[in-house]
N, C-alpha and C. Protein backbone atom coordinates (compact mmCIF):
# COMPACT_ATOMS: atom_id res chain seq x y z
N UNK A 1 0.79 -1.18 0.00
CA UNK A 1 0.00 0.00 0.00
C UNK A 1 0.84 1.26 0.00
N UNK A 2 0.10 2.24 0.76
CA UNK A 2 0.75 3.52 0.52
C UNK A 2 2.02 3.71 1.45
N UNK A 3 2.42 2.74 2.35
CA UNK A 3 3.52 2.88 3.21
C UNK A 3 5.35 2.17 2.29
N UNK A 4 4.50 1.25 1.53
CA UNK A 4 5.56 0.68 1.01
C UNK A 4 5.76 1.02 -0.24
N UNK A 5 5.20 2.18 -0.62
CA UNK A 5 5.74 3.02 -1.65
C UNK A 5 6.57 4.28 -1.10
N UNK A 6 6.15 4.99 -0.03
CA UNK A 6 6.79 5.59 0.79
C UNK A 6 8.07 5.29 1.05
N UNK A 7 8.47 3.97 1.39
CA UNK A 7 9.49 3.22 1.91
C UNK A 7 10.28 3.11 0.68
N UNK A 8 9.85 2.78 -0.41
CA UNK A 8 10.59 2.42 -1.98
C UNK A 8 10.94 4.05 -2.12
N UNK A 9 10.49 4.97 -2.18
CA UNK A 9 10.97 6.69 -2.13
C UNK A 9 11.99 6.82 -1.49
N UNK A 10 11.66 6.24 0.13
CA UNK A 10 12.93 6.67 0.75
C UNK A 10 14.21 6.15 0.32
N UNK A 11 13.59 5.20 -0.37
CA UNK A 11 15.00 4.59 -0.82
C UNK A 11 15.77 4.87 -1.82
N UNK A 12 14.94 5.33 -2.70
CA UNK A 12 15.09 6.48 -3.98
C UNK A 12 16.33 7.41 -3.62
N UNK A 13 15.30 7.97 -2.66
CA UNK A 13 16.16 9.33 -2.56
C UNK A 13 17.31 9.14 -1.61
N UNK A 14 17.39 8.53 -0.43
CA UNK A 14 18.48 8.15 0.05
C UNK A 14 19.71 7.13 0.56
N UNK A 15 19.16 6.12 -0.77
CA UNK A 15 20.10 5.34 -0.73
C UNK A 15 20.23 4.76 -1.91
N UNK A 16 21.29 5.67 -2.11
CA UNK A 16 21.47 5.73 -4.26
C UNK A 16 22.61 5.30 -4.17
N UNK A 17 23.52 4.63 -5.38
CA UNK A 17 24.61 3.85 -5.47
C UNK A 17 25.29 4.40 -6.64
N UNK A 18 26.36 4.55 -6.61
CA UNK A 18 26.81 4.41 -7.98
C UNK A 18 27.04 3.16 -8.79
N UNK A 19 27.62 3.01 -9.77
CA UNK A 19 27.64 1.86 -11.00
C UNK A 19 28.45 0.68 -9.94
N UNK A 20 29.51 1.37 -9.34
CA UNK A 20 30.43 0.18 -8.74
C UNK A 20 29.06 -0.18 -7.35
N UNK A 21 28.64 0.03 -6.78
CA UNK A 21 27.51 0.15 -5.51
C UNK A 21 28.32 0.34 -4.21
N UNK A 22 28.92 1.85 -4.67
CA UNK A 22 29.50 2.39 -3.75
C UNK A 22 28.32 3.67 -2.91
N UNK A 23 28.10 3.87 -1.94
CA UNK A 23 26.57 4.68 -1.61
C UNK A 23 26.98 6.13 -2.09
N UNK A 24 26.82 6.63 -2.61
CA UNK A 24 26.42 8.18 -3.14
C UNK A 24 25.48 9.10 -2.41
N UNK A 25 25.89 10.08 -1.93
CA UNK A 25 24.98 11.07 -1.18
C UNK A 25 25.30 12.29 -1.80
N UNK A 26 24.25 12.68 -2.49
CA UNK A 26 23.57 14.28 -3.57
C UNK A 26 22.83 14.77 -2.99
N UNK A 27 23.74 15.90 -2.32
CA UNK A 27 22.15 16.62 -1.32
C UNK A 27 21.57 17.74 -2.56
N UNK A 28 21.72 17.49 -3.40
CA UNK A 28 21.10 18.24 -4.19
C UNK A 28 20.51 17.38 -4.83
N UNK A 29 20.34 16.63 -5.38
CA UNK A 29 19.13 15.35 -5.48
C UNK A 29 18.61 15.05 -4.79
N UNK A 30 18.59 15.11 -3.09
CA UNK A 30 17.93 14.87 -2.03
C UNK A 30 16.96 15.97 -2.25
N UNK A 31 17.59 17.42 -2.25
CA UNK A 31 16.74 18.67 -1.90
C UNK A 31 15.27 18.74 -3.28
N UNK A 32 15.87 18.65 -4.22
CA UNK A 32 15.38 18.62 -5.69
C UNK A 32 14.26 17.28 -5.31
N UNK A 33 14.64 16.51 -4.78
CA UNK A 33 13.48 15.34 -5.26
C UNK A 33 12.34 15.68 -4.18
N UNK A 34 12.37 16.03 -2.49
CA UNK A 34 11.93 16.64 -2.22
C UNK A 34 11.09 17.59 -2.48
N UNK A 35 11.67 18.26 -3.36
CA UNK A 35 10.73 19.47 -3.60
C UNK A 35 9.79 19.12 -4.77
N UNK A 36 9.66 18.31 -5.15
CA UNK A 36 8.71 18.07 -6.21
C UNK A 36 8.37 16.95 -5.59
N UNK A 37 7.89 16.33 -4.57
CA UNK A 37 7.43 15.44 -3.34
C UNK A 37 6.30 16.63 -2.73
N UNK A 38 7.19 17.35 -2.21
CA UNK A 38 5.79 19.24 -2.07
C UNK A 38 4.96 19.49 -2.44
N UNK A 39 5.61 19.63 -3.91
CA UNK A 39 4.50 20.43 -5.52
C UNK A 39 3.91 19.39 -5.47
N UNK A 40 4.48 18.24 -5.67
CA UNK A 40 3.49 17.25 -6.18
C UNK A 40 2.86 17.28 -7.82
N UNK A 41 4.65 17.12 -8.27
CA UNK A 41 4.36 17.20 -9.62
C UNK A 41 4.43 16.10 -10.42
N UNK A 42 3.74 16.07 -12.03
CA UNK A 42 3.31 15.06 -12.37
C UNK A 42 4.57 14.20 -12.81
N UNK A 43 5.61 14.69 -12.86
CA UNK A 43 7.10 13.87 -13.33
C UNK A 43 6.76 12.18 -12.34
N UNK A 44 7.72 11.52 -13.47
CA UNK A 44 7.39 9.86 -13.71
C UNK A 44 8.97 9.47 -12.58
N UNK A 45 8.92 8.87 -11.50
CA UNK A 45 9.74 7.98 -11.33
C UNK A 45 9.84 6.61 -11.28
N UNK A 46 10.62 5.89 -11.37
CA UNK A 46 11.28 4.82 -10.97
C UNK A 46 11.28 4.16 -9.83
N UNK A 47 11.15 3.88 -8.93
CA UNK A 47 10.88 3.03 -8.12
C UNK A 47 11.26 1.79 -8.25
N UNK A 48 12.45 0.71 -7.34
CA UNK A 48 12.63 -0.55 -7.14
C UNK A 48 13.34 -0.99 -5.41
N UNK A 49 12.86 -2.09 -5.46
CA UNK A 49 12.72 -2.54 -4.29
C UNK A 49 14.18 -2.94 -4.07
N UNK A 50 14.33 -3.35 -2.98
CA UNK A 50 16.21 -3.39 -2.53
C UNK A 50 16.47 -5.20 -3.08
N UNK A 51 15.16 -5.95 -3.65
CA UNK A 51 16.06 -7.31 -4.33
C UNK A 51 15.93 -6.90 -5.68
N UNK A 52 15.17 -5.62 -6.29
CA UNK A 52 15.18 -5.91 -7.30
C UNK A 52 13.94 -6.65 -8.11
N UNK A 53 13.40 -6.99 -7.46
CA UNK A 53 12.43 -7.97 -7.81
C UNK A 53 10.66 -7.23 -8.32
N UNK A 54 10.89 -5.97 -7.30
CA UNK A 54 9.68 -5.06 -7.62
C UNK A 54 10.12 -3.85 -8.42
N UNK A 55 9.26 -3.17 -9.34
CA UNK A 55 9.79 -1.92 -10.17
C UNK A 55 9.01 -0.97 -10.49
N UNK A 56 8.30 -0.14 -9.55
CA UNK A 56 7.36 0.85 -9.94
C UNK A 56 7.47 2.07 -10.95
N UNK A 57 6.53 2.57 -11.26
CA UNK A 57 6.58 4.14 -12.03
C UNK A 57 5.60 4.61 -11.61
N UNK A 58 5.92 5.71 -10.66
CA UNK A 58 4.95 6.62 -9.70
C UNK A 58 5.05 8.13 -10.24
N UNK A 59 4.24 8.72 -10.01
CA UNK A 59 4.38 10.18 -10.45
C UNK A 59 4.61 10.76 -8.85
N UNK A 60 4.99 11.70 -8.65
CA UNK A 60 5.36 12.74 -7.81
C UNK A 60 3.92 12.96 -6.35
N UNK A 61 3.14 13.39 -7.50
CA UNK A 61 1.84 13.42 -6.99
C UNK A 61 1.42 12.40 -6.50
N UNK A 62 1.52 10.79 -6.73
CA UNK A 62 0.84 9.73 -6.32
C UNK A 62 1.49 9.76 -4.80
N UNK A 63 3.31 9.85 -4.99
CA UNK A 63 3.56 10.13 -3.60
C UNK A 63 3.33 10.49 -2.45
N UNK A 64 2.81 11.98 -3.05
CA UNK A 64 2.13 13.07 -2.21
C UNK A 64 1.19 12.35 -1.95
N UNK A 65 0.36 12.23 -2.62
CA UNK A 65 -1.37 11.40 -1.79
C UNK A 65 -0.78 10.43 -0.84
N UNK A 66 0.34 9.64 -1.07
CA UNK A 66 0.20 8.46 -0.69
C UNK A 66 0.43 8.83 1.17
N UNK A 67 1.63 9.83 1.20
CA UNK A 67 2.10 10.86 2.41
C UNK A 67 1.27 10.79 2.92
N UNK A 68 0.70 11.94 2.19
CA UNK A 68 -0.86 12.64 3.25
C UNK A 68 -1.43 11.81 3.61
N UNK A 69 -2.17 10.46 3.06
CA UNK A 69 -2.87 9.36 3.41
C UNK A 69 -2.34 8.72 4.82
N UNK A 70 -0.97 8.63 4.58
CA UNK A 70 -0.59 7.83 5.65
C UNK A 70 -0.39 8.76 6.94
N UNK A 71 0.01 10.15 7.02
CA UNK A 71 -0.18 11.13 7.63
C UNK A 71 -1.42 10.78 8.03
N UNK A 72 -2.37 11.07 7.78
CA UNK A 72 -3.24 11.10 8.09
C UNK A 72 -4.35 9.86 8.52
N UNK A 73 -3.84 8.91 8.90
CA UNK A 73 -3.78 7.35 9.44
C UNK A 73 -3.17 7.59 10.97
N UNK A 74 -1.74 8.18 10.51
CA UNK A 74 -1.30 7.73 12.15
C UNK A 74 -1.72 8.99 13.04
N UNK A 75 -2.32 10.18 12.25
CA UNK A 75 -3.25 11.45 13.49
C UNK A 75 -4.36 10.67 13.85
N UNK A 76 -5.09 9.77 13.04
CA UNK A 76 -6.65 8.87 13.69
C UNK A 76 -5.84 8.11 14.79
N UNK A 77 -5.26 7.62 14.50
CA UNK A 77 -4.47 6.31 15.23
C UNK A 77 -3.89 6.79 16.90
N UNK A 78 -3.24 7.95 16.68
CA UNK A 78 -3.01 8.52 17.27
C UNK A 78 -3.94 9.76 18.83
N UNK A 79 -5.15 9.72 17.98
CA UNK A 79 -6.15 10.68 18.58
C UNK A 79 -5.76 12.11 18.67
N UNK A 80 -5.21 12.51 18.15
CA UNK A 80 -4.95 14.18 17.52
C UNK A 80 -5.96 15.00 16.59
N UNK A 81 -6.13 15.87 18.10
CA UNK A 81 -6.86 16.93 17.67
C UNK A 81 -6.35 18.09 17.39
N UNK A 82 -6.62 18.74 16.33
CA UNK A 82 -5.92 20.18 16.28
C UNK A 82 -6.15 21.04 17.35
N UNK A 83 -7.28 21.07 17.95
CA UNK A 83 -7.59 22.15 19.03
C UNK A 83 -6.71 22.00 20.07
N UNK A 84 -6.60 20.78 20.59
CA UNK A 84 -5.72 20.00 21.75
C UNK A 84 -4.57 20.12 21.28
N UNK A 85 -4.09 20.29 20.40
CA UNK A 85 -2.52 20.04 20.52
C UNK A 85 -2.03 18.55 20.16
N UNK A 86 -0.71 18.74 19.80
CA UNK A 86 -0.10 17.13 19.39
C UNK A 86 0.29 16.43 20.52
N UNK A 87 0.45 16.96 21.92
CA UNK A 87 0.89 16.13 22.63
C UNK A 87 -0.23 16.09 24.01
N UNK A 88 -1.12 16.27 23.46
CA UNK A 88 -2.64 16.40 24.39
C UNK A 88 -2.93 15.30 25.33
N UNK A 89 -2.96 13.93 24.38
CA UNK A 89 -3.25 12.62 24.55
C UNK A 89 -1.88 12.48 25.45
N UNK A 90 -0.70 12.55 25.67
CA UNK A 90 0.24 11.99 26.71
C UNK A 90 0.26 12.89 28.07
N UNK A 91 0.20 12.81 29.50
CA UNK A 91 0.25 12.93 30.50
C UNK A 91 1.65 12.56 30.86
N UNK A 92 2.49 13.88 31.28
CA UNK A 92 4.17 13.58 31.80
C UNK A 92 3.57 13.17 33.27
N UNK A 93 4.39 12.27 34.01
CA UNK A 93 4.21 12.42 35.37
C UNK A 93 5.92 12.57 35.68
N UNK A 94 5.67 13.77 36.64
CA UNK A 94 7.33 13.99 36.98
C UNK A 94 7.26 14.37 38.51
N UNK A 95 7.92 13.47 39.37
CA UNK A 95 8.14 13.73 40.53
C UNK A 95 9.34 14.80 40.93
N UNK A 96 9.20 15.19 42.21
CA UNK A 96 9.80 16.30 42.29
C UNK A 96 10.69 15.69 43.88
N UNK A 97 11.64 15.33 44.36
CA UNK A 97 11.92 14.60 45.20
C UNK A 97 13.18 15.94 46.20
């Protein structure tokens, strides 16, 4: 579902190899892919799973939905209310000795 496309992204974007599969880190391919993760634009990626075995083509935008979707799973899950605040639902108990 929408988590394990999420997960295939992250992998996209941060854990890229070069030809030899030496790990490569482009923070300007990081920042850039990101930002059209935002817009949520219609550009086509690539997508594959770490055996290889799975090979998607997602648009930008499907991403985005897929985010927000799941975002918006773990606020139900969670019981987050905007009025309350994000940390409404937890009670610190702190003794004072």
């Amino acid at each position: 579902g929408d988590r394990y496309l999420l997960k295939l992204y992250r992998d996209y974007v941060f854990h890229q190899c070069a030809d030899d599969e030496t790990p490569v880190v482009d923070f300007g391919g990081i920042v850039q892919s990101l930002n059209k993760l935002d817009v949520g634009t219609n550009e086509k990626i690539t997508l594959m799973s770490r055996d290889e075995q799975t090979i998607l083509i997602v648009t930008y935008a499907d991403l985005k939905a897929c985010a927000e979707r799941s975002f918006g799973e773990l606020l139900q899950d969670g019981n987050y209310t905007q009025q309350r605040g994000m940390n409404a639902g937890y009670i610190e108990h702190t003794q004072f000795t």
